[in-house]
N, C-alpha and C. Protein backbone atom coordinates (compact mmCIF):
# COMPACT_ATOMS: atom_id res chain seq x y z
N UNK A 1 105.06 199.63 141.74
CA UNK A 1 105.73 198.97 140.62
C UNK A 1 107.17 199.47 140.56
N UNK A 2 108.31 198.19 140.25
CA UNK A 2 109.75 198.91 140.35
C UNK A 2 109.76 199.80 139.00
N UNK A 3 111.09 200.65 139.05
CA UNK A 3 111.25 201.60 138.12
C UNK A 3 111.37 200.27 136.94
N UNK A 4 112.16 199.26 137.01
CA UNK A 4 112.08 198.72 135.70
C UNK A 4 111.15 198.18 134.98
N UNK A 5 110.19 197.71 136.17
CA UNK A 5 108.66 197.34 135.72
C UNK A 5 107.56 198.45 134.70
N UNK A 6 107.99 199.70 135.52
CA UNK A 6 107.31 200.60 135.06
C UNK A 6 107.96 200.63 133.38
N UNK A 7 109.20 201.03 133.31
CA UNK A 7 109.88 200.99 131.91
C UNK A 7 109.00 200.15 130.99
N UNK A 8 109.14 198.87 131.50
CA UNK A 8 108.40 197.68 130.21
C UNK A 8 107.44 198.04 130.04
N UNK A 9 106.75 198.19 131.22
CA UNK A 9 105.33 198.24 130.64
C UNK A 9 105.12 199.66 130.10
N UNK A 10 105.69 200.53 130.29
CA UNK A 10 105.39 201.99 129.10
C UNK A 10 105.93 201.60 127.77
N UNK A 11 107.07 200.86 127.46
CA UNK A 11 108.01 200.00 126.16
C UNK A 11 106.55 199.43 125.83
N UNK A 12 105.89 198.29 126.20
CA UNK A 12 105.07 197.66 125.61
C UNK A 12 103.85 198.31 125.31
N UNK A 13 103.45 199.53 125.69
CA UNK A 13 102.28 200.06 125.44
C UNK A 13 102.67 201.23 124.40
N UNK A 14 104.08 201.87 124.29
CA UNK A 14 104.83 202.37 123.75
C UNK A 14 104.42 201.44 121.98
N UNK A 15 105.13 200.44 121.82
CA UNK A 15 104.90 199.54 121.06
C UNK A 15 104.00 198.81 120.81
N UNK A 16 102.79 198.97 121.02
CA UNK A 16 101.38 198.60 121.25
C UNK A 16 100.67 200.01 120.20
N UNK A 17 101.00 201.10 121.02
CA UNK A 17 100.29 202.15 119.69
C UNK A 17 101.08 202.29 119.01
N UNK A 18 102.24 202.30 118.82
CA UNK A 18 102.75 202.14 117.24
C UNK A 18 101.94 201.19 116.14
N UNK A 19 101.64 200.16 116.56
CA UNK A 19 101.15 198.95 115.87
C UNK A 19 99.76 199.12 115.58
N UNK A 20 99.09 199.56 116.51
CA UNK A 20 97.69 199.69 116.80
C UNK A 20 97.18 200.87 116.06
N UNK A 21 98.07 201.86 115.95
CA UNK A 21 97.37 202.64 115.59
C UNK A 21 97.56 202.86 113.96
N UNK A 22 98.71 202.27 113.32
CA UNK A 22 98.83 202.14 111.88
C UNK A 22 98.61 200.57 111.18
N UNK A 23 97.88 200.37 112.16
CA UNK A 23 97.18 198.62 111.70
C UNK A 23 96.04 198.53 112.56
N UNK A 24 95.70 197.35 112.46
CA UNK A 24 94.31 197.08 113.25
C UNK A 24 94.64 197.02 114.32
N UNK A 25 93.42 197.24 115.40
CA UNK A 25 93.37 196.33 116.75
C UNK A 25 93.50 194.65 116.90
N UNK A 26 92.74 194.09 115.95
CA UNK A 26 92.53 192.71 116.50
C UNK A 26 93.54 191.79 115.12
N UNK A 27 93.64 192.54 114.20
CA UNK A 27 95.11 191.75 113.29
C UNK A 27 96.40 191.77 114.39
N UNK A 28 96.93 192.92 115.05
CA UNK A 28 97.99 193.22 115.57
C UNK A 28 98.47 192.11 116.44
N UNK A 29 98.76 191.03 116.81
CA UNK A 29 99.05 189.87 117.34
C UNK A 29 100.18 190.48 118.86
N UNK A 30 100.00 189.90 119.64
CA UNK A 30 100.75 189.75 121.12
C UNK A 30 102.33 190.00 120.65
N UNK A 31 102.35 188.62 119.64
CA UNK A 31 103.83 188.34 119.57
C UNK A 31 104.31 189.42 118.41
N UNK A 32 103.88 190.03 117.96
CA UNK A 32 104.32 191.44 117.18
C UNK A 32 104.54 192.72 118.24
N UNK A 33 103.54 192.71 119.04
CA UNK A 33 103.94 193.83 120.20
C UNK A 33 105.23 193.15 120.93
N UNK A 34 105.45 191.90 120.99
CA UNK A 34 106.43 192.22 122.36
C UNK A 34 108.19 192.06 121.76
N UNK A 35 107.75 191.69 120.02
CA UNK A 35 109.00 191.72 119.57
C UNK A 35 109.28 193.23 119.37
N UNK A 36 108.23 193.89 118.92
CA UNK A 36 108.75 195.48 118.56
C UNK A 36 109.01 196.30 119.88
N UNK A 37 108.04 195.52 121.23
CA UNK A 37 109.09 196.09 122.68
C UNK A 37 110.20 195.44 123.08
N UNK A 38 110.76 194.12 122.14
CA UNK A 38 111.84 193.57 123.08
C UNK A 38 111.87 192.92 124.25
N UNK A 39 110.48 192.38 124.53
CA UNK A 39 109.87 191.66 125.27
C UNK A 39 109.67 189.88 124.91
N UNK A 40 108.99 189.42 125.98
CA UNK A 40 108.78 188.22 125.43
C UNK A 40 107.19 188.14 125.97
N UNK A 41 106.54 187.41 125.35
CA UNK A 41 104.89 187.53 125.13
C UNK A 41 104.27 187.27 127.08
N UNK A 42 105.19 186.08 127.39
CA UNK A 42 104.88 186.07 128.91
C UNK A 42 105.29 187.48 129.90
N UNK A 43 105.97 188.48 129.06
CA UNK A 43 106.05 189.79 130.35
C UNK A 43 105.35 190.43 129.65
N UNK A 44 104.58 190.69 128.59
CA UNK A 44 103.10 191.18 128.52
C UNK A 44 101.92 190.70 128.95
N UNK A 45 101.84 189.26 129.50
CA UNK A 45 100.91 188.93 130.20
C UNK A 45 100.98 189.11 131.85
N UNK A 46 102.47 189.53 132.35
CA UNK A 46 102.75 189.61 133.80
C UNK A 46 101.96 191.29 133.81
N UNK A 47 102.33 192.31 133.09
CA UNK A 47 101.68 193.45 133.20
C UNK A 47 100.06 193.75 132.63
N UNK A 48 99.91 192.95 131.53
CA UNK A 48 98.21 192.86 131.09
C UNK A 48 97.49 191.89 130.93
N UNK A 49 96.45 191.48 131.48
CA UNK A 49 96.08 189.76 131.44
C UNK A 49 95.20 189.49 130.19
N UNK A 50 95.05 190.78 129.47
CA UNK A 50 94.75 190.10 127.70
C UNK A 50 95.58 191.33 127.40
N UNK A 51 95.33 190.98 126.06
CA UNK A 51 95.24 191.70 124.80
C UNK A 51 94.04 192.95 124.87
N UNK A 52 92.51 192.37 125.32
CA UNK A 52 91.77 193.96 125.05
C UNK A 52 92.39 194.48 126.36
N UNK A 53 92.91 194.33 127.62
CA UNK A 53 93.50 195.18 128.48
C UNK A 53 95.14 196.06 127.94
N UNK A 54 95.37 195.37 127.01
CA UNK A 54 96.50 196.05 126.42
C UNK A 54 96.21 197.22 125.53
N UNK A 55 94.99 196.97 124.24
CA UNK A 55 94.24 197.67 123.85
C UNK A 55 93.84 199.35 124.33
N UNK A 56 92.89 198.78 126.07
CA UNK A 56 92.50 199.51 126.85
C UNK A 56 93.37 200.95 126.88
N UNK A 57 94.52 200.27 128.04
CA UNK A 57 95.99 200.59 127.74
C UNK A 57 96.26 201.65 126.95
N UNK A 58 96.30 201.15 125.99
CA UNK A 58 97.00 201.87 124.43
C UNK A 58 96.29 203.14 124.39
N UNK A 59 94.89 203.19 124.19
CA UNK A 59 94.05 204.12 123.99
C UNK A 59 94.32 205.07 125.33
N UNK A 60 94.29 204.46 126.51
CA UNK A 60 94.11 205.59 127.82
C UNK A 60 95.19 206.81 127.70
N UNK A 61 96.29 205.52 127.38
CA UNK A 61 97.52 206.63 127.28
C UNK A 61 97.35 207.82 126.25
N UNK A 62 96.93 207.37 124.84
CA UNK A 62 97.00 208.54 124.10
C UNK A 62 95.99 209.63 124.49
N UNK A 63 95.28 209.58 125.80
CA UNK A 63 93.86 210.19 125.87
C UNK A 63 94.67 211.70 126.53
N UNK A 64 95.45 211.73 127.58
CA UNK A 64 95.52 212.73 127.31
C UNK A 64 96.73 214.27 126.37
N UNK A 65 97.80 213.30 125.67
CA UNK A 65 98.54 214.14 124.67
C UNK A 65 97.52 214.34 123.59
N UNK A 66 96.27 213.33 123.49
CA UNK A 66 95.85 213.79 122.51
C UNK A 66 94.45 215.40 122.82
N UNK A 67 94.40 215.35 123.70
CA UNK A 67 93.49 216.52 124.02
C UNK A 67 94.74 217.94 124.58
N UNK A 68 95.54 217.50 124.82
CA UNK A 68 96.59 218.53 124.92
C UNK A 68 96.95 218.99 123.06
N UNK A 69 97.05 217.67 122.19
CA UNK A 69 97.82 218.47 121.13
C UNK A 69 96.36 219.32 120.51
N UNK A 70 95.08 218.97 120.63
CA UNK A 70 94.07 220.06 120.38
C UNK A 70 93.86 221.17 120.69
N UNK A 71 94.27 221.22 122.46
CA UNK A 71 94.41 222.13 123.43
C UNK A 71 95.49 223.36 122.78
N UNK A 72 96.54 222.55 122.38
CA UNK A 72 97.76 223.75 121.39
C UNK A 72 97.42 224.33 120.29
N UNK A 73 96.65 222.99 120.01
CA UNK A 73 96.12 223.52 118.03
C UNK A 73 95.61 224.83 118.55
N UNK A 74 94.04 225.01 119.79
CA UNK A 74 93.45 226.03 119.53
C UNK A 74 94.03 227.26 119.63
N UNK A 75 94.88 227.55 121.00
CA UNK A 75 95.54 228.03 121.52
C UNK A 75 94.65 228.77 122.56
N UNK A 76 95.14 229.52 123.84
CA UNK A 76 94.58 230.41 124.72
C UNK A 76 94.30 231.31 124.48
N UNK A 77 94.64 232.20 123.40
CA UNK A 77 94.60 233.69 123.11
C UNK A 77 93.04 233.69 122.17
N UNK A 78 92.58 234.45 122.26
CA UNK A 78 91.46 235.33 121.19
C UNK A 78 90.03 234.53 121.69
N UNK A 79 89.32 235.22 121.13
CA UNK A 79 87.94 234.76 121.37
C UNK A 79 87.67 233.08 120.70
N UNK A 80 86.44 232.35 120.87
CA UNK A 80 86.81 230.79 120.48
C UNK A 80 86.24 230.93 118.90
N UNK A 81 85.44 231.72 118.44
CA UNK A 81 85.76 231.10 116.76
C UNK A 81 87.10 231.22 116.27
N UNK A 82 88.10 232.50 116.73
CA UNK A 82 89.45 232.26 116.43
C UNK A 82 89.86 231.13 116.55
N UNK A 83 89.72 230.79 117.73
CA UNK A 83 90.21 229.39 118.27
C UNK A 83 90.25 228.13 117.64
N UNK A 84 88.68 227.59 117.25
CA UNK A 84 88.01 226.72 116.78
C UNK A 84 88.62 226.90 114.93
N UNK A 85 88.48 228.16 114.59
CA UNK A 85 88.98 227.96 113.63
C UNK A 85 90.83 227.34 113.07
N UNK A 86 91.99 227.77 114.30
CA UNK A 86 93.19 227.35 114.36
C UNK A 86 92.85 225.85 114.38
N UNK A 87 92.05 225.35 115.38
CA UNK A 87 92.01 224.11 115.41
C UNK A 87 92.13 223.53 114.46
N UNK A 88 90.84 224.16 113.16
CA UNK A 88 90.66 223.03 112.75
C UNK A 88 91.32 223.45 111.17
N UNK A 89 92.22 224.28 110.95
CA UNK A 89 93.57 224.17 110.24
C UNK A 89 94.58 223.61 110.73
N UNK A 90 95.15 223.52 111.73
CA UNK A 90 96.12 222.28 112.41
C UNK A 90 95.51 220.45 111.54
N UNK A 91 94.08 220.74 111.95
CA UNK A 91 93.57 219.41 112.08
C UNK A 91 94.21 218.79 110.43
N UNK A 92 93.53 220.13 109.48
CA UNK A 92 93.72 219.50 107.79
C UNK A 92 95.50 219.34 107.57
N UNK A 93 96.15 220.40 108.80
CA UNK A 93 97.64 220.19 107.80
C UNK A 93 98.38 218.48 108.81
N UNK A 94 97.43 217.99 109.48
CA UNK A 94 98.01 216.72 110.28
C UNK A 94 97.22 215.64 109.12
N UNK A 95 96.22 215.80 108.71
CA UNK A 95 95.76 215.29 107.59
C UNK A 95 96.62 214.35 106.55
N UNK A 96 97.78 215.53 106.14
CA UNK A 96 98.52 215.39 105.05
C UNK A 96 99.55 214.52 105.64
N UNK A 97 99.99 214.24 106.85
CA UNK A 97 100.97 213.26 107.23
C UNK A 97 100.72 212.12 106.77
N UNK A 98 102.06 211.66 105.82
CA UNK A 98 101.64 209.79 106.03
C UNK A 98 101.24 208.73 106.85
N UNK A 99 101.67 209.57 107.90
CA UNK A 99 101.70 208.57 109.07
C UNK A 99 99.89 208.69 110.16
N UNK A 100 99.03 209.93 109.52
CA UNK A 100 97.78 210.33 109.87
C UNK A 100 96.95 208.85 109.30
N UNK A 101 96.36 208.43 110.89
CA UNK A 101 95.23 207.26 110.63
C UNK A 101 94.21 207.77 110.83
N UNK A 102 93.68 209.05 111.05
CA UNK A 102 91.94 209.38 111.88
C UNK A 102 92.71 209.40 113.32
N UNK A 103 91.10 209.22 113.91
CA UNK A 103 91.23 209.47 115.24
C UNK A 103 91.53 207.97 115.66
N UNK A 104 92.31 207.70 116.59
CA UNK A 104 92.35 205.98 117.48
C UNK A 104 91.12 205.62 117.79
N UNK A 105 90.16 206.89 118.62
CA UNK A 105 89.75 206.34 119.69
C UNK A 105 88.37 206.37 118.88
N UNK A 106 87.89 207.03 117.61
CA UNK A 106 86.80 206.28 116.76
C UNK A 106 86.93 205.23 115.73
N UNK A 107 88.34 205.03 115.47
CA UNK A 107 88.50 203.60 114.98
C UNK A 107 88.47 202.41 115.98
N UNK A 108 89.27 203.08 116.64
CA UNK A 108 88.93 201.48 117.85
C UNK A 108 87.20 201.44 118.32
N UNK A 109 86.55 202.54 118.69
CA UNK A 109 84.93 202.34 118.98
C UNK A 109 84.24 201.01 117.56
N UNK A 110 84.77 201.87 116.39
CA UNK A 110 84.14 201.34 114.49
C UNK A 110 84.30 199.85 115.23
N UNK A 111 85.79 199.51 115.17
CA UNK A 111 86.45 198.02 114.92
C UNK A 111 85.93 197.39 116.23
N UNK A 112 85.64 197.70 117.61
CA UNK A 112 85.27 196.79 118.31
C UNK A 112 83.53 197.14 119.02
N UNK A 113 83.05 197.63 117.78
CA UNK A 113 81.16 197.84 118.16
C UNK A 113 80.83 196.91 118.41
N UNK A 114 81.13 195.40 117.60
CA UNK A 114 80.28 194.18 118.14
C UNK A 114 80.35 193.86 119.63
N UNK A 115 81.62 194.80 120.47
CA UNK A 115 81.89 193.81 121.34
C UNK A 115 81.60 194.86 122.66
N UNK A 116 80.08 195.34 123.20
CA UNK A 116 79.84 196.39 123.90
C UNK A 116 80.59 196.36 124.99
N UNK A 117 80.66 195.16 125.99
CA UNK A 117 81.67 195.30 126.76
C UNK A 117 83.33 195.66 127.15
N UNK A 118 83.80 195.91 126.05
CA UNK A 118 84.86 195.83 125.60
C UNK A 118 85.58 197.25 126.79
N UNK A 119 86.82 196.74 127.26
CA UNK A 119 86.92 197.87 128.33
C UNK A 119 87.56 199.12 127.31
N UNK A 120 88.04 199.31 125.85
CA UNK A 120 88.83 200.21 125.46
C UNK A 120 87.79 201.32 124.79
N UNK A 121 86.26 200.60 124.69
CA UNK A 121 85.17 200.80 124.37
C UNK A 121 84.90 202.07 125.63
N UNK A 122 85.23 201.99 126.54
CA UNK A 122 84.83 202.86 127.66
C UNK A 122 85.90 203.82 127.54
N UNK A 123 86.85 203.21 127.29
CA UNK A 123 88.31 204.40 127.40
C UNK A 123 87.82 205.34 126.11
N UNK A 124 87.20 205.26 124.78
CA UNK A 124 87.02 205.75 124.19
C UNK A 124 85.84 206.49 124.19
N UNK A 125 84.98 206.29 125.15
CA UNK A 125 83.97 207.49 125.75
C UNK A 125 84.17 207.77 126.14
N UNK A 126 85.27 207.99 127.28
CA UNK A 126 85.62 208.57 128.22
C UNK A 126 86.48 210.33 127.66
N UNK A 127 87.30 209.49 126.74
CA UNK A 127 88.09 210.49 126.15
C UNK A 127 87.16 211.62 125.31
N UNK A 128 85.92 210.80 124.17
CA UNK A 128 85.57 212.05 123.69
C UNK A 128 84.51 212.97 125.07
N UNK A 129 84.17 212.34 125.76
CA UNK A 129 83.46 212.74 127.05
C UNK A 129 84.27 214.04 127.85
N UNK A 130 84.92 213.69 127.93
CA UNK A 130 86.55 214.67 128.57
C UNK A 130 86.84 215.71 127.12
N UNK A 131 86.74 215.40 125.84
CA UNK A 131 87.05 216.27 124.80
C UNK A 131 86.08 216.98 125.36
N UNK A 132 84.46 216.46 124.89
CA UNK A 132 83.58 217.77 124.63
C UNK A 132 83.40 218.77 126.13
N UNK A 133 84.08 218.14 127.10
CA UNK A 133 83.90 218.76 128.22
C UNK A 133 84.64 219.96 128.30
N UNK A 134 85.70 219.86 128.14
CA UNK A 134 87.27 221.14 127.46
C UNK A 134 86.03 222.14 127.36
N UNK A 135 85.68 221.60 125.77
CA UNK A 135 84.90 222.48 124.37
C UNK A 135 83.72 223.02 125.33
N UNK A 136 83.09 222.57 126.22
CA UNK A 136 81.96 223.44 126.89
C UNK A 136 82.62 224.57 127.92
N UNK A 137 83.55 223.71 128.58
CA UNK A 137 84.07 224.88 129.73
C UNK A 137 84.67 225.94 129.21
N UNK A 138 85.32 225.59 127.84
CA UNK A 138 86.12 227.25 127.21
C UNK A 138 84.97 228.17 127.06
N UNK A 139 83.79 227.37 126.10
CA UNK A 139 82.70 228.07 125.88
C UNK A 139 81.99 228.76 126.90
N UNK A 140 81.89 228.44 128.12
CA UNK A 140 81.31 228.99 129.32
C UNK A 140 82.13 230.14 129.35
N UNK A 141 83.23 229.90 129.49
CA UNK A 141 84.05 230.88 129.87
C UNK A 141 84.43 232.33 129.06
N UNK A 142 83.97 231.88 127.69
CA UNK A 142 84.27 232.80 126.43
C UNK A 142 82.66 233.72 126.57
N UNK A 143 81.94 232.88 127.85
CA UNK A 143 80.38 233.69 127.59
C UNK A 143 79.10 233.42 126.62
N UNK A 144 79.23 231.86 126.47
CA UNK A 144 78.34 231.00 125.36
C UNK A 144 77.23 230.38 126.39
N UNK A 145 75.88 230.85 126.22
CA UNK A 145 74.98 230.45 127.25
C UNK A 145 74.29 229.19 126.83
N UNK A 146 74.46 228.93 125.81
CA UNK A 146 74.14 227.39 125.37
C UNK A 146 75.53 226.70 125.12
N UNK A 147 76.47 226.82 126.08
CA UNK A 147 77.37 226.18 125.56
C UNK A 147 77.36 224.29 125.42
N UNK A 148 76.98 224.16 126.12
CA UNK A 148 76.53 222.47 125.88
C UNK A 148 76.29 221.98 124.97
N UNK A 149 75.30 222.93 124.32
CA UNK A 149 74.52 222.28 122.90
C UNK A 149 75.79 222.73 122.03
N UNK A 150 76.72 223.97 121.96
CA UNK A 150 77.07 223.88 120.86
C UNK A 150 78.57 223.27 120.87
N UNK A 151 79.15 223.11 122.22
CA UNK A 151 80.13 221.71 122.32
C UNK A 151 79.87 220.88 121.79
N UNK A 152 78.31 220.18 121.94
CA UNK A 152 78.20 218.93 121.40
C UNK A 152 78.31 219.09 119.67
N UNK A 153 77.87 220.24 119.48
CA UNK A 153 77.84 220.27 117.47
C UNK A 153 79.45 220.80 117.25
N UNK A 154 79.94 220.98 118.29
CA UNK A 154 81.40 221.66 117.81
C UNK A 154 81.71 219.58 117.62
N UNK A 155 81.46 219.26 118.28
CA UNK A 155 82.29 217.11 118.76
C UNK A 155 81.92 216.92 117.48
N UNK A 156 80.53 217.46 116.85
CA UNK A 156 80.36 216.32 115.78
C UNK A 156 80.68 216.96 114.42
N UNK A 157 81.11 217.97 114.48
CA UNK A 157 82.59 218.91 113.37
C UNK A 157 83.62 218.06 113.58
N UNK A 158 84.02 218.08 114.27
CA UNK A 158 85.30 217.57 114.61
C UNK A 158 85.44 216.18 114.20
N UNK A 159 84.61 215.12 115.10
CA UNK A 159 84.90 213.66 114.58
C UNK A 159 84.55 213.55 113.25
N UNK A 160 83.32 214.07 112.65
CA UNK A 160 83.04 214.31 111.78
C UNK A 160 83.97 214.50 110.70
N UNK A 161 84.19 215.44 110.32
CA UNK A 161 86.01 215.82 109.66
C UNK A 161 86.85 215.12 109.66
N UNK A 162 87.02 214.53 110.80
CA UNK A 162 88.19 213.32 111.06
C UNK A 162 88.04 212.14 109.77
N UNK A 163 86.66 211.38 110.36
CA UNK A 163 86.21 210.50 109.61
C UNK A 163 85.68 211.04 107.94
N UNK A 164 85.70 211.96 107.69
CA UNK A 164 85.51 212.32 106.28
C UNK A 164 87.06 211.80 105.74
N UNK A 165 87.75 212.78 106.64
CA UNK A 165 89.35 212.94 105.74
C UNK A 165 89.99 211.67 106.00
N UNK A 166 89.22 210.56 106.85
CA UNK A 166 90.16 209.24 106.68
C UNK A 166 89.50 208.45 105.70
N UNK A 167 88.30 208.42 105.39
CA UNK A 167 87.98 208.13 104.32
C UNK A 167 88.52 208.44 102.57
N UNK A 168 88.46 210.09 102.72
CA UNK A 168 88.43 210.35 101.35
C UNK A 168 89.89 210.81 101.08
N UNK A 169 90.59 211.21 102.24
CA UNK A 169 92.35 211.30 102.18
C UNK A 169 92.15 213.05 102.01
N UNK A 170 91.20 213.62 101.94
CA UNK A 170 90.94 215.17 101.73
C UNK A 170 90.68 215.99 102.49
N UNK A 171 91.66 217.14 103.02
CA UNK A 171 92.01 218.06 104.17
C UNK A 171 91.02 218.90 103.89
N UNK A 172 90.15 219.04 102.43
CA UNK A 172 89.45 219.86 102.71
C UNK A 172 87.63 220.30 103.31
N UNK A 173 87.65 218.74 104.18
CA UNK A 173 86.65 218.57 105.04
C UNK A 173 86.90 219.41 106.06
N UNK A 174 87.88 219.62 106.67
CA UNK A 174 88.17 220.66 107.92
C UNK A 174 88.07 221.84 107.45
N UNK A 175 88.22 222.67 106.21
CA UNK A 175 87.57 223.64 105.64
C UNK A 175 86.26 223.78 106.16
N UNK A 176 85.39 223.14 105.37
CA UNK A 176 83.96 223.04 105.30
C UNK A 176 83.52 223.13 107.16
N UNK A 177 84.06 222.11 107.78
CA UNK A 177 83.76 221.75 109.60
C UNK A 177 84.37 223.49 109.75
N UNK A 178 85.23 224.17 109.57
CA UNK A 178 85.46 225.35 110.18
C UNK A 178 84.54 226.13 109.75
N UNK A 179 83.89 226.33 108.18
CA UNK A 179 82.89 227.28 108.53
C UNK A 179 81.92 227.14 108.68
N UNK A 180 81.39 225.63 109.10
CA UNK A 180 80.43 225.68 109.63
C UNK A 180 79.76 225.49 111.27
N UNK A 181 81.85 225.95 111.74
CA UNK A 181 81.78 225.70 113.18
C UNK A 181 81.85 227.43 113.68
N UNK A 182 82.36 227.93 112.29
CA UNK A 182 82.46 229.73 112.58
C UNK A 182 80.64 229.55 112.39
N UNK A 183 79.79 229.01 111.45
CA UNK A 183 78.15 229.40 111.78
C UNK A 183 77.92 229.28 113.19
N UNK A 184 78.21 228.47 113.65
CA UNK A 184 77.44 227.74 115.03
C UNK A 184 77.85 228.50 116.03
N UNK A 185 78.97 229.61 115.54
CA UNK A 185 79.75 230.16 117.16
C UNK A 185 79.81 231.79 116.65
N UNK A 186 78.74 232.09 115.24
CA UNK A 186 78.83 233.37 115.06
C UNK A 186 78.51 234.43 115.76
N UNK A 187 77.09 233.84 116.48
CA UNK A 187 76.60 234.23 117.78
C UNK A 187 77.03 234.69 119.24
N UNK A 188 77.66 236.59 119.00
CA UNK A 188 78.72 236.77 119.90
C UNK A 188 77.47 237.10 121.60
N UNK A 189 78.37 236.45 122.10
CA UNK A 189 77.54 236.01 123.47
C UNK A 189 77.45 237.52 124.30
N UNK A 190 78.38 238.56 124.01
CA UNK A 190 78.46 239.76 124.79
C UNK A 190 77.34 240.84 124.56
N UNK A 191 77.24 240.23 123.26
CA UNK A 191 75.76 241.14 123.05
C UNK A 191 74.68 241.17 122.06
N UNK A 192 74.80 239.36 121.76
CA UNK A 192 73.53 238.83 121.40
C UNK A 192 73.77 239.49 119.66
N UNK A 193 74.54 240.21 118.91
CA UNK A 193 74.22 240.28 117.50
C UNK A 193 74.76 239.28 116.72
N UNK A 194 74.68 239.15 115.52
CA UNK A 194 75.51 238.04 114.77
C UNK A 194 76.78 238.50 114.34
N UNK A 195 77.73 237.69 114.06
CA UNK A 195 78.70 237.97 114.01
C UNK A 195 79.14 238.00 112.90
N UNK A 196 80.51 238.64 112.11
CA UNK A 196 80.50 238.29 110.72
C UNK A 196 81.62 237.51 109.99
């Protein structure tokens, strides 16, 4: 693809999650994305042959800044309830942004369930698939011998929380998900006592 090709089409996907992600998926119209890229609706169809491939798109890209800006929240240093716990104070003070919708990639799953085939439907398993994968390998590594099982209960803190605080507008669901993600990880793996 030429360098200018490449440009548009990052402009239009650029301007695709702007839209997408502080409005709907399927309200958000073609001709609203390609005026806010400066496009015209036929050079979003030369780079995506619909709309759910634009969708697709939208979501892939945010898949991985968005596991990097978690990756920062936790940070590298200290054992992982430290960790888990930074996380998920980052998570409540992103909360408070106006501009905070939830997560993309479980609103786009909510808004397009009817439609199983849906390719952004895959991009969005893929991503939390790749999240909880992170969350097991740190855990392996921190010395968690069930780490699988408790990746998977760390995923459902997390989305969990998400979808509380987009509902109720209240940061202090990530409270509650931290200590009950410090229960699940009190269990210090070096030598089997509980932790406090």
């Amino acid at each position: 693809m030429p360098p200018s090709a490449s440009k548009t089409r990052a402009a239009i996907i650029a301007a695709a999650e702007d839209l997408f992600y502080s409005g709907s998926l399927r309200e958000v119209s073609l001709d609203r994305i390609a005026e806010r890229a400066g496009v015209s609706k036929k050079t979003i169809y030369y780079h995506f042959r619909s709309k759910d491939e634009l969708i697709a798109a939208y979501l892939d890209a945010r898949n991985l800044p968005t596991l990097e800006r978690y990756r920062r929240w936790a940070g590298r240093e200290g054992p992982m309830p430290e960790r888990i716990q930074r996380l998920f104070r980052h998570l409540a003070k992103a909360v408070e942004s106006p501009g905070w919708r939830g997560c993309g990639f479980i609103r786009a799953a909510v808004e397009l369930a009817d439609l199983p085939g849906h390719p952004a439907l895959e991009v969005a398993r893929s991503h939390k698939s790749g999240f909880e994968a992170w969350l097991r390998s740190e855990l392996e590594a921190d010395g968690y011998p069930e780490a699988r099982d408790i990746a998977a209960g760390l995923m459902l803190l997390i989305d969990g929380a998400s979808v509380r605080m987009l509902v109720q507008r209240d940061p202090g669901y990530a409270d509650v998900a931290a200590r009950l993600a410090g229960q699940l990880l009190g269990k210090r793996p070096e030598d089997g006592s509980q932790g406090t």
